[in-house]
N, C-alpha and C. Protein backbone atom coordinates (compact mmCIF):
# COMPACT_ATOMS: atom_id res chain seq x y z
N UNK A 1 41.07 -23.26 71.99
CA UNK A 1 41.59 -22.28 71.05
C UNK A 1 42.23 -21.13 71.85
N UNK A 2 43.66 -20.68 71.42
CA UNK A 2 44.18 -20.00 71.90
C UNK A 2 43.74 -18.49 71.58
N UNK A 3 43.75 -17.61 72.30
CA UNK A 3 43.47 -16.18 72.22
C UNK A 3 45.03 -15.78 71.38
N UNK A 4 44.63 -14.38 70.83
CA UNK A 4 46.16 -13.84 70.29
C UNK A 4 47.07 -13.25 71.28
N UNK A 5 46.54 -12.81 72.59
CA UNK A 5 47.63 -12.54 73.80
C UNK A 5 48.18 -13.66 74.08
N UNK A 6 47.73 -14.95 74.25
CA UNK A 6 48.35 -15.98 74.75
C UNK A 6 49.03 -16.38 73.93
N UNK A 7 48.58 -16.70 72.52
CA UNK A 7 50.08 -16.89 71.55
C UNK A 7 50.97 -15.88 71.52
N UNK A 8 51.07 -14.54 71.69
CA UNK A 8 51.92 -13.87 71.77
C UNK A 8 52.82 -13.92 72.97
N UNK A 9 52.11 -14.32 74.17
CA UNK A 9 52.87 -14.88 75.24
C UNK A 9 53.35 -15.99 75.18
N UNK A 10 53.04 -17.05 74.40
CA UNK A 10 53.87 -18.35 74.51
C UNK A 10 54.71 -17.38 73.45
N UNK A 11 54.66 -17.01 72.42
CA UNK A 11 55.66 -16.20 72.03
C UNK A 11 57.34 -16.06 72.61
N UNK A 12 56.67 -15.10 73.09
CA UNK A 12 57.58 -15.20 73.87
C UNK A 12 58.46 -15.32 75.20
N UNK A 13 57.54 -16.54 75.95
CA UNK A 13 58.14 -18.01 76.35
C UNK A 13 59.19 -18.22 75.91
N UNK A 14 58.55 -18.52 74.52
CA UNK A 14 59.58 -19.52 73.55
C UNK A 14 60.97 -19.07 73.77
N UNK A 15 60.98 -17.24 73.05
CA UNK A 15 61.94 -16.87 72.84
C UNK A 15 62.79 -17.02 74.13
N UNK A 16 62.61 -16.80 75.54
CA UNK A 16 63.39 -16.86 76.92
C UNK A 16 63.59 -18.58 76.88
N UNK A 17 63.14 -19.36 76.54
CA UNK A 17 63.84 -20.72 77.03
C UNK A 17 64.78 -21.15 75.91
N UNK A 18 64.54 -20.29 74.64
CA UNK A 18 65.83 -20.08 73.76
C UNK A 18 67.30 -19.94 74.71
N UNK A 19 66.85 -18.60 74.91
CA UNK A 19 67.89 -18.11 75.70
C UNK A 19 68.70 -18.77 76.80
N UNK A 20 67.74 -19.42 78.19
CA UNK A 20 67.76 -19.92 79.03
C UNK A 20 68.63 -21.31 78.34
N UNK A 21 68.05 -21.92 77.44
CA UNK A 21 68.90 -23.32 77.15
C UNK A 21 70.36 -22.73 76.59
N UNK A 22 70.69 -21.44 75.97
CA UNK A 22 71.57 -21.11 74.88
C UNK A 22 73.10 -20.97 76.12
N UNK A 23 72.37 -20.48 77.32
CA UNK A 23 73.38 -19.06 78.40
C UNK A 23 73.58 -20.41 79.26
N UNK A 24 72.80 -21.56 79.25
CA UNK A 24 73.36 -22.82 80.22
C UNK A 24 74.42 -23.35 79.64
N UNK A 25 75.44 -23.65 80.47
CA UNK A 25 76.85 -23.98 80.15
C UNK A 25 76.70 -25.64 79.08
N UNK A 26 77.50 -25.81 77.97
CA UNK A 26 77.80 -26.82 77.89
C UNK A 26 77.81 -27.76 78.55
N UNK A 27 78.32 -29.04 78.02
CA UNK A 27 78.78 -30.33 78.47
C UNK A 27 80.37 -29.62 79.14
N UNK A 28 81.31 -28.94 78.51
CA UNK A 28 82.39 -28.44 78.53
C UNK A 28 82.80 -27.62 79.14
N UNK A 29 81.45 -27.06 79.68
CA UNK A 29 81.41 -25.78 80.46
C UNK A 29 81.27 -24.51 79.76
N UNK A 30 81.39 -24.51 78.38
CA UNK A 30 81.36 -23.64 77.42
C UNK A 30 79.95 -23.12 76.78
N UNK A 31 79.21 -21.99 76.60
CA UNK A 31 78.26 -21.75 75.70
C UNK A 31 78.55 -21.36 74.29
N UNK A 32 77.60 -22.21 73.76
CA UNK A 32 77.55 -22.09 72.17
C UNK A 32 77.43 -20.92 71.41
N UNK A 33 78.66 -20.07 71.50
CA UNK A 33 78.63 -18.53 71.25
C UNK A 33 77.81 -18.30 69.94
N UNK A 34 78.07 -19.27 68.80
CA UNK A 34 77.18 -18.90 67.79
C UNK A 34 75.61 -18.75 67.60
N UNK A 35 75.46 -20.14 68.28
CA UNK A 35 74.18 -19.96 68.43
C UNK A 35 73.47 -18.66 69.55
N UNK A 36 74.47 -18.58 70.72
CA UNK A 36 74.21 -17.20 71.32
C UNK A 36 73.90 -16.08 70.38
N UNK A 37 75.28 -15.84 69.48
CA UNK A 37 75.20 -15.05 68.92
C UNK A 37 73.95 -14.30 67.82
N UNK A 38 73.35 -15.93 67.29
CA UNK A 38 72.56 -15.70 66.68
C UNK A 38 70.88 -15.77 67.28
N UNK A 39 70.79 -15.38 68.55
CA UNK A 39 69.59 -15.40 69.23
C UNK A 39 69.64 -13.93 69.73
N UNK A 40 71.13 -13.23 69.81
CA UNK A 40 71.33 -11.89 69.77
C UNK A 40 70.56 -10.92 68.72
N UNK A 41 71.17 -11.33 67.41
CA UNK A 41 71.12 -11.08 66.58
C UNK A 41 69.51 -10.76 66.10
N UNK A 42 68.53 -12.28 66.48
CA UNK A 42 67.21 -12.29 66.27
C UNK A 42 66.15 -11.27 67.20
N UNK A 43 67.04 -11.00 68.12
CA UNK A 43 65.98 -10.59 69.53
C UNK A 43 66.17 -8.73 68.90
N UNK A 44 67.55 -8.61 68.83
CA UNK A 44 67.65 -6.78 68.95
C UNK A 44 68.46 -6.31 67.47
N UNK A 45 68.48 -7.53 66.38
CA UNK A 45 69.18 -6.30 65.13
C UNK A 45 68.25 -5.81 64.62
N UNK A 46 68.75 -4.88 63.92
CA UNK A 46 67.87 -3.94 63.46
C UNK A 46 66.71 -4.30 62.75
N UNK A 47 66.83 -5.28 61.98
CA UNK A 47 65.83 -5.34 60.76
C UNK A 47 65.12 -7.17 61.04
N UNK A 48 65.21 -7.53 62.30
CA UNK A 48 64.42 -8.57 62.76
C UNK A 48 63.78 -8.22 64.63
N UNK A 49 64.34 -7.33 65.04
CA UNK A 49 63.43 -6.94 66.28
C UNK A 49 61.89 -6.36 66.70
N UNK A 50 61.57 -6.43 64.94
CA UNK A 50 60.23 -5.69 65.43
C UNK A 50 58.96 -6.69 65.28
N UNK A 51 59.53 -7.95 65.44
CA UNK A 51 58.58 -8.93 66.09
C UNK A 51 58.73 -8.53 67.23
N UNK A 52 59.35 -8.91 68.08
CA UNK A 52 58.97 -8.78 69.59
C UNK A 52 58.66 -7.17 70.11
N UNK A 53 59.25 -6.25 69.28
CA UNK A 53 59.07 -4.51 69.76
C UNK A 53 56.76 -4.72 68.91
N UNK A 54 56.93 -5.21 68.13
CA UNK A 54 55.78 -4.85 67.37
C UNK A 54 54.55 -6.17 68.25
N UNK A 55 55.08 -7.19 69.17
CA UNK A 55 54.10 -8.11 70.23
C UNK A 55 53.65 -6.95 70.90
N UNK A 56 54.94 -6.40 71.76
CA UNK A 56 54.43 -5.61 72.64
C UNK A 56 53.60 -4.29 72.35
N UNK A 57 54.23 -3.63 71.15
CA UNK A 57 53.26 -2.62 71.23
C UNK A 57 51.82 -2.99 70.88
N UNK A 58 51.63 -4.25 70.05
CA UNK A 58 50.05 -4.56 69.83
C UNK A 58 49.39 -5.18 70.72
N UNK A 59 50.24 -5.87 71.89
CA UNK A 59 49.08 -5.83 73.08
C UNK A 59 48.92 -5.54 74.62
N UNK A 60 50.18 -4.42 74.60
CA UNK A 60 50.17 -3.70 75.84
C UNK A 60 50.63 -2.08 75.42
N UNK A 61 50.63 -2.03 74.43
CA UNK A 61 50.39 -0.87 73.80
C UNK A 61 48.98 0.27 74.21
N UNK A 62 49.16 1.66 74.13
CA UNK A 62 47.69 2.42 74.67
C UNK A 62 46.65 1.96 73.41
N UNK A 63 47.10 1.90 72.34
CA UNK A 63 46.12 1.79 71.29
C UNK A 63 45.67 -0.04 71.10
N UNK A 64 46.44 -0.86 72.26
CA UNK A 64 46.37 -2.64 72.13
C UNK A 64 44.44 -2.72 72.13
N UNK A 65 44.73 -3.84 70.91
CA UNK A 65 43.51 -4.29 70.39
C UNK A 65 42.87 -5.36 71.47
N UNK A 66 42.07 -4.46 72.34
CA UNK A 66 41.50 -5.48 73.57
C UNK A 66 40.35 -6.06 73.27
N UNK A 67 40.02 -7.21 73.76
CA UNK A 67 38.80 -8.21 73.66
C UNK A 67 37.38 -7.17 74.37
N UNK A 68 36.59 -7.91 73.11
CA UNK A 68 35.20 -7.07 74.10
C UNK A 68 34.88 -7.49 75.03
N UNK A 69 35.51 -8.95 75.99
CA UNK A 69 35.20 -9.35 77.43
C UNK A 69 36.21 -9.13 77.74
N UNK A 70 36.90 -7.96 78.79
CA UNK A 70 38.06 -7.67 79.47
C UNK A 70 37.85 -8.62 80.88
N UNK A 71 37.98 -9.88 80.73
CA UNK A 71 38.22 -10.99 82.09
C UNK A 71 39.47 -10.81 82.99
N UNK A 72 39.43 -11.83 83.87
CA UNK A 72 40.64 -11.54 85.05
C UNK A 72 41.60 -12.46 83.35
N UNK A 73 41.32 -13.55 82.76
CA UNK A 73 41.98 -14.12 82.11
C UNK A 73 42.91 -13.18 81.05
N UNK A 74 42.05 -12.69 80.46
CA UNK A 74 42.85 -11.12 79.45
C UNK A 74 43.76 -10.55 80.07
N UNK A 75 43.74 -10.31 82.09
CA UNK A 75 44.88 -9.54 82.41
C UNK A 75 45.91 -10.52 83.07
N UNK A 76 45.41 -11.21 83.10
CA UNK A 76 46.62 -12.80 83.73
C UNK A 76 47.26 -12.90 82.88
N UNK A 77 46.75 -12.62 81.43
CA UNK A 77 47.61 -13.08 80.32
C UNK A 77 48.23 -11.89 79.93
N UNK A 78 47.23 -10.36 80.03
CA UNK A 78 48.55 -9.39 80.25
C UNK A 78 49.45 -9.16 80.47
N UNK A 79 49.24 -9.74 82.37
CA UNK A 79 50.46 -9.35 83.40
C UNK A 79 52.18 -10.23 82.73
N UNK A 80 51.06 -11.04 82.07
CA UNK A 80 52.21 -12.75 82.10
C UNK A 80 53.35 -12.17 80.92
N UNK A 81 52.78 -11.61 79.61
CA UNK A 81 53.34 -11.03 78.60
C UNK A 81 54.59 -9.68 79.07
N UNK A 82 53.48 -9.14 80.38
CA UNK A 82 54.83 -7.80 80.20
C UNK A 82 55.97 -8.55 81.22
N UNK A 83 55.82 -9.80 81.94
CA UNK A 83 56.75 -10.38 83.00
C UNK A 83 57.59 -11.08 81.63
N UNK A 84 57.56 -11.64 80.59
CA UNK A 84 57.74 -12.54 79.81
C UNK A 84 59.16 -11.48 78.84
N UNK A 85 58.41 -10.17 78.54
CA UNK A 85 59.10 -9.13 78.14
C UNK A 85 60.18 -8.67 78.73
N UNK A 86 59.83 -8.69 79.94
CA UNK A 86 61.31 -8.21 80.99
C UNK A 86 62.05 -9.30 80.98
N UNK A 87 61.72 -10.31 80.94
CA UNK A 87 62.39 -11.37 81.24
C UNK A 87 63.33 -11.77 80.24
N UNK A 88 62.95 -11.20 78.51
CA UNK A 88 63.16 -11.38 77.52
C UNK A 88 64.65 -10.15 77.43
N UNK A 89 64.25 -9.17 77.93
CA UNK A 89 65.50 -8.20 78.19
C UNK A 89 66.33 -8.66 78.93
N UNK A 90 65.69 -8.97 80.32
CA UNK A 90 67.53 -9.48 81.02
C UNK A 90 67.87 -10.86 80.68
N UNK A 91 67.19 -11.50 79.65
CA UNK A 91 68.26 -12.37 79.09
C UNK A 91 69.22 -11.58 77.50
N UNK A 92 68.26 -10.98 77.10
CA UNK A 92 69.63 -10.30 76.19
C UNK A 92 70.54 -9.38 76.56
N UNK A 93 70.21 -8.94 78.02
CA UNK A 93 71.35 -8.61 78.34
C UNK A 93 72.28 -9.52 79.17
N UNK A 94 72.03 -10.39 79.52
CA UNK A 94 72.95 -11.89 79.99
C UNK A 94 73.82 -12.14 78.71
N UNK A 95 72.87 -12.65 77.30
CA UNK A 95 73.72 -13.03 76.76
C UNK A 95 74.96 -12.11 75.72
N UNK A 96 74.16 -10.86 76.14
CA UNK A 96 75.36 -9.70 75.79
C UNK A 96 77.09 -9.82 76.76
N UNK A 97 76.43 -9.97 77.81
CA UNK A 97 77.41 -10.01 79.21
C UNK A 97 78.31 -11.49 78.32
N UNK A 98 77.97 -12.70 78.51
CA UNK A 98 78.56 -13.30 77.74
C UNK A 98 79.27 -13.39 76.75
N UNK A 99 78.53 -12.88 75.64
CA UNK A 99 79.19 -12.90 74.27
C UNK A 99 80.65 -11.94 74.68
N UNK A 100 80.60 -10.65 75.65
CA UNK A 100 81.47 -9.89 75.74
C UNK A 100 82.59 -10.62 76.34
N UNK A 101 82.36 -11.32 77.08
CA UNK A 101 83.47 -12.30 78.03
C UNK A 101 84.55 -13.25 76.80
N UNK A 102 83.03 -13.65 75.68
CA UNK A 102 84.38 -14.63 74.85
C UNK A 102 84.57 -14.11 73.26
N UNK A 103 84.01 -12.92 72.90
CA UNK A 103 84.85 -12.51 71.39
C UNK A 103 86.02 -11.70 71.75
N UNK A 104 86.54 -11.86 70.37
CA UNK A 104 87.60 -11.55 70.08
C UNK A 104 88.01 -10.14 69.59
N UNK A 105 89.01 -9.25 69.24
CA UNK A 105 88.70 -7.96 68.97
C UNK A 105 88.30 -7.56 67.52
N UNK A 106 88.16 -8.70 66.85
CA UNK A 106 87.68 -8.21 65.30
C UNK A 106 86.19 -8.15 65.53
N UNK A 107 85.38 -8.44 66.95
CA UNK A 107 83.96 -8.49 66.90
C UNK A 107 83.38 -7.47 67.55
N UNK A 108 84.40 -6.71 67.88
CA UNK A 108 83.93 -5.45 69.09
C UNK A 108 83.21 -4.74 68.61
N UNK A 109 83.31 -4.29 67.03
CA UNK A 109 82.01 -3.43 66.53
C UNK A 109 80.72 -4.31 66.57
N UNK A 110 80.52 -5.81 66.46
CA UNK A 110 79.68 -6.24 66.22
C UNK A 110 78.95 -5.97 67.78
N UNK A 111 79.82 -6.08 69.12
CA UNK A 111 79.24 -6.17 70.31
C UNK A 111 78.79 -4.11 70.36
N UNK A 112 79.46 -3.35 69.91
CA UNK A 112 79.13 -2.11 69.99
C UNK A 112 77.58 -2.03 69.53
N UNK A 113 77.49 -2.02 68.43
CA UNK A 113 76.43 -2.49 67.92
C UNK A 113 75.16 -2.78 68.33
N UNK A 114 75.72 -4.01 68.70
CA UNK A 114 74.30 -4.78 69.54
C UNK A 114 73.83 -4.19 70.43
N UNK A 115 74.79 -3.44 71.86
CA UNK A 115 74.53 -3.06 72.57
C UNK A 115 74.09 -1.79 72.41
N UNK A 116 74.07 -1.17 71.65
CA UNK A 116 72.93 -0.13 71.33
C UNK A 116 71.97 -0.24 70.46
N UNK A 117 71.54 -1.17 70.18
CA UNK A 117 70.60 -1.70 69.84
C UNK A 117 69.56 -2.08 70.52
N UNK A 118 69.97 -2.98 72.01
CA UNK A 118 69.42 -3.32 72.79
C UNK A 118 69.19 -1.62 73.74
N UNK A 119 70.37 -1.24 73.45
CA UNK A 119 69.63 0.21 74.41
C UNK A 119 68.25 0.98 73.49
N UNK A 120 68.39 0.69 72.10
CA UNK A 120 67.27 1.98 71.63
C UNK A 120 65.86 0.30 71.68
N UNK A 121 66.00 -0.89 71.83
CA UNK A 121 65.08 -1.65 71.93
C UNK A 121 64.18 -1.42 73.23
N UNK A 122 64.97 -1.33 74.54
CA UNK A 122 64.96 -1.24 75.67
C UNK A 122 63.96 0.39 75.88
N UNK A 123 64.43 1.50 75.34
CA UNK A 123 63.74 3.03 75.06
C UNK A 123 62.76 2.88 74.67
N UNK A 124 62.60 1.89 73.88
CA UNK A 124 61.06 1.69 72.75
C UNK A 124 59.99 0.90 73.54
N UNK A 125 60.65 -0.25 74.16
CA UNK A 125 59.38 -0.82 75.23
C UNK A 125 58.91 -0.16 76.37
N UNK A 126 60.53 0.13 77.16
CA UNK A 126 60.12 0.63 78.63
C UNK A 126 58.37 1.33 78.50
N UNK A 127 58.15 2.20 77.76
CA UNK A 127 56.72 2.41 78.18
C UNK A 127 55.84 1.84 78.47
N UNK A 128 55.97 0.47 77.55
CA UNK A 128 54.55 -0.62 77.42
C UNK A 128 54.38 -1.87 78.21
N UNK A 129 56.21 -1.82 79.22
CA UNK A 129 56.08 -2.97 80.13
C UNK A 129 56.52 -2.74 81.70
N UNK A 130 56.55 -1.47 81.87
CA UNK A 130 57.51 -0.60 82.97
C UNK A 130 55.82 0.20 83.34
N UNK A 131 56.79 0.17 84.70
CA UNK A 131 55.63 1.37 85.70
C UNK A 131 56.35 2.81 85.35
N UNK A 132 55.81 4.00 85.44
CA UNK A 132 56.62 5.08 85.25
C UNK A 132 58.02 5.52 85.94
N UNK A 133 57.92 4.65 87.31
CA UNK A 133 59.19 5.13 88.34
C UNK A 133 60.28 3.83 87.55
N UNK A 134 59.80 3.33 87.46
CA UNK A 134 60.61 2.25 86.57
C UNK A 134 61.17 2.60 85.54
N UNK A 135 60.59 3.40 84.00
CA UNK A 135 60.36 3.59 83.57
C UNK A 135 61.27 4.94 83.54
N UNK A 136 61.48 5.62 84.60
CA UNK A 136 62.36 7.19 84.53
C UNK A 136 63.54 6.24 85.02
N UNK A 137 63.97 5.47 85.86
CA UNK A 137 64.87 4.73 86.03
C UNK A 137 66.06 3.89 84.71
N UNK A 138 65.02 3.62 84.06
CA UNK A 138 65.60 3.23 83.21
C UNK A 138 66.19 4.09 82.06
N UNK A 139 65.41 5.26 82.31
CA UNK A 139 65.85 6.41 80.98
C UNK A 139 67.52 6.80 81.76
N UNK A 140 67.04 6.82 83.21
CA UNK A 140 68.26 7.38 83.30
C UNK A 140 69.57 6.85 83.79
N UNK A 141 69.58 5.64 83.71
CA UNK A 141 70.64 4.28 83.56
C UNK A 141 70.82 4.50 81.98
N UNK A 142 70.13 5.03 81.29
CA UNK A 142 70.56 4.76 79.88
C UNK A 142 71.43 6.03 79.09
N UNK A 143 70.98 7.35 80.34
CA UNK A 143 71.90 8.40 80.19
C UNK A 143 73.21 8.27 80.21
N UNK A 144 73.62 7.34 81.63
CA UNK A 144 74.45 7.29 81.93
C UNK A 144 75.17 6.47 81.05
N UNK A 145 74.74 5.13 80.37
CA UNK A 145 75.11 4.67 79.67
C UNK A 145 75.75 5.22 77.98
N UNK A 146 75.50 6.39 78.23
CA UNK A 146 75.98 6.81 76.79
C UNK A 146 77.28 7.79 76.77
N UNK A 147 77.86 7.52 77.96
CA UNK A 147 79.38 7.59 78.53
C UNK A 147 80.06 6.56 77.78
N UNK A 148 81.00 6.70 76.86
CA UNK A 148 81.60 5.51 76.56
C UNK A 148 82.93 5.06 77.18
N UNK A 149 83.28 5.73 78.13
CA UNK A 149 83.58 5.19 79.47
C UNK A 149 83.10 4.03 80.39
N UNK A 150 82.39 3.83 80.35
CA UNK A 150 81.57 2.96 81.40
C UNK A 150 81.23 1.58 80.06
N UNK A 151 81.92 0.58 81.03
CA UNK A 151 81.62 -0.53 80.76
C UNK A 151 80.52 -1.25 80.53
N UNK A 152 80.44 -2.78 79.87
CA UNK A 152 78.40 -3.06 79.60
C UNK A 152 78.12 -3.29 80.67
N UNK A 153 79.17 -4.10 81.63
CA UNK A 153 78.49 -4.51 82.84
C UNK A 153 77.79 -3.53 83.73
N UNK A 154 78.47 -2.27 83.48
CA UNK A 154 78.05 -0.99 84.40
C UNK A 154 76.77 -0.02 83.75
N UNK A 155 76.71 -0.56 82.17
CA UNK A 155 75.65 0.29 81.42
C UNK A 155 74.52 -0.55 81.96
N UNK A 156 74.75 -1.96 81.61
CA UNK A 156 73.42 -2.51 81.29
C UNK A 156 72.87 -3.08 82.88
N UNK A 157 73.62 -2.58 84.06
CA UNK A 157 73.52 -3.03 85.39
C UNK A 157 72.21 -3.40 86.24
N UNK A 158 71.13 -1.89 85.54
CA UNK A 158 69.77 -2.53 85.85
C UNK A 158 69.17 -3.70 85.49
N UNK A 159 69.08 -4.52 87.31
CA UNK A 159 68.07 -5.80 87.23
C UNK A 159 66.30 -5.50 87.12
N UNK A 160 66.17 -6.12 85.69
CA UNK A 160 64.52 -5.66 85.65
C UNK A 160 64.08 -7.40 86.08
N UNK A 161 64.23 -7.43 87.16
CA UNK A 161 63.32 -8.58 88.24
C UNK A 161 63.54 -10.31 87.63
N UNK A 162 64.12 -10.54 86.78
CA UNK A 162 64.27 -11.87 86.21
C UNK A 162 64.95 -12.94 87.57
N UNK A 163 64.53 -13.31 87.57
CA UNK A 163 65.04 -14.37 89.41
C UNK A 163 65.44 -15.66 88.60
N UNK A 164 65.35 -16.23 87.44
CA UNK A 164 66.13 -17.12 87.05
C UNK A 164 65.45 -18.02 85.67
């Protein structure tokens, strides 16, 4: 029987090998922008992101509902959730980087959008999966980011550790 950290971590597993299968090239060489699109859509719009904003705050959150045996297993499965989380960001920001490469200009509000979406998603976790130096790092990559000058590639530039 699974604990509720560990389903929340296969959680979201799931959601990154979404991603991971979505951002791998076609047969054609091409990714399936829609379906990209719509894994965008699930991870950071407004009114479906607070599954994954509402995983994290319930179990790496200060107020997370911890087991009355705090084992090495509870924090293996900790550590695994907030690695799973980051991992879950720099793929929506991959497949942001993408989607930007192939829409068209009737979608630019839709990519405006998103991408601040993913920035106020990104504000809302950093506490619960970030070290503090991490954590001021990212606030202030996100300052900078609110130049609308500066491109996504240059907003969203911080690598939070995803190796592949």
């Amino acid at each position: 029987v699974m604990t509720p950290i560990e389903v929340a971590t296969e959680d979201m597993m799931r959601k990154n090998d979404e991603f991971d299968e979505v951002l791998r090239s076609g047969p054609d060489g091409k990714v399936d922008i829609k379906m990209l699109q719509m894994l965008i859509q699930g991870a950071i719009g407004t009114t479906v992101n607070q599954g994954p904003l509402e995983i994290i705050q319930t179990f790496l959150g200060e107020h997370a509902k911890k087991p009355d045996v705090q084992d090495d297993k509870y924090f293996r499965y900790r550590n695994r959730l907030k690695f799973q989380c980051k991992t879950f960001l720099s793929n929506i920001k991959a497949a942001l980087n993408e989607n930007r490469n192939v829409i068209g200009t009737f979608q630019e509000d839709y990519q405006r959008e998103m991408e601040e979406n993913l920035k106020k998603f990104k504000l809302a976790v950093s506490p619960f999966i970030f070290n503090r130096q991490t954590q001021l790092e990212v606030n202030r990559s996100f300052n900078k980011a609110l130049d609308p000058d500066n491109s996504l590639s240059r907003t969203m530039s911080y690598d939070y550790g995803h190796t592949g």
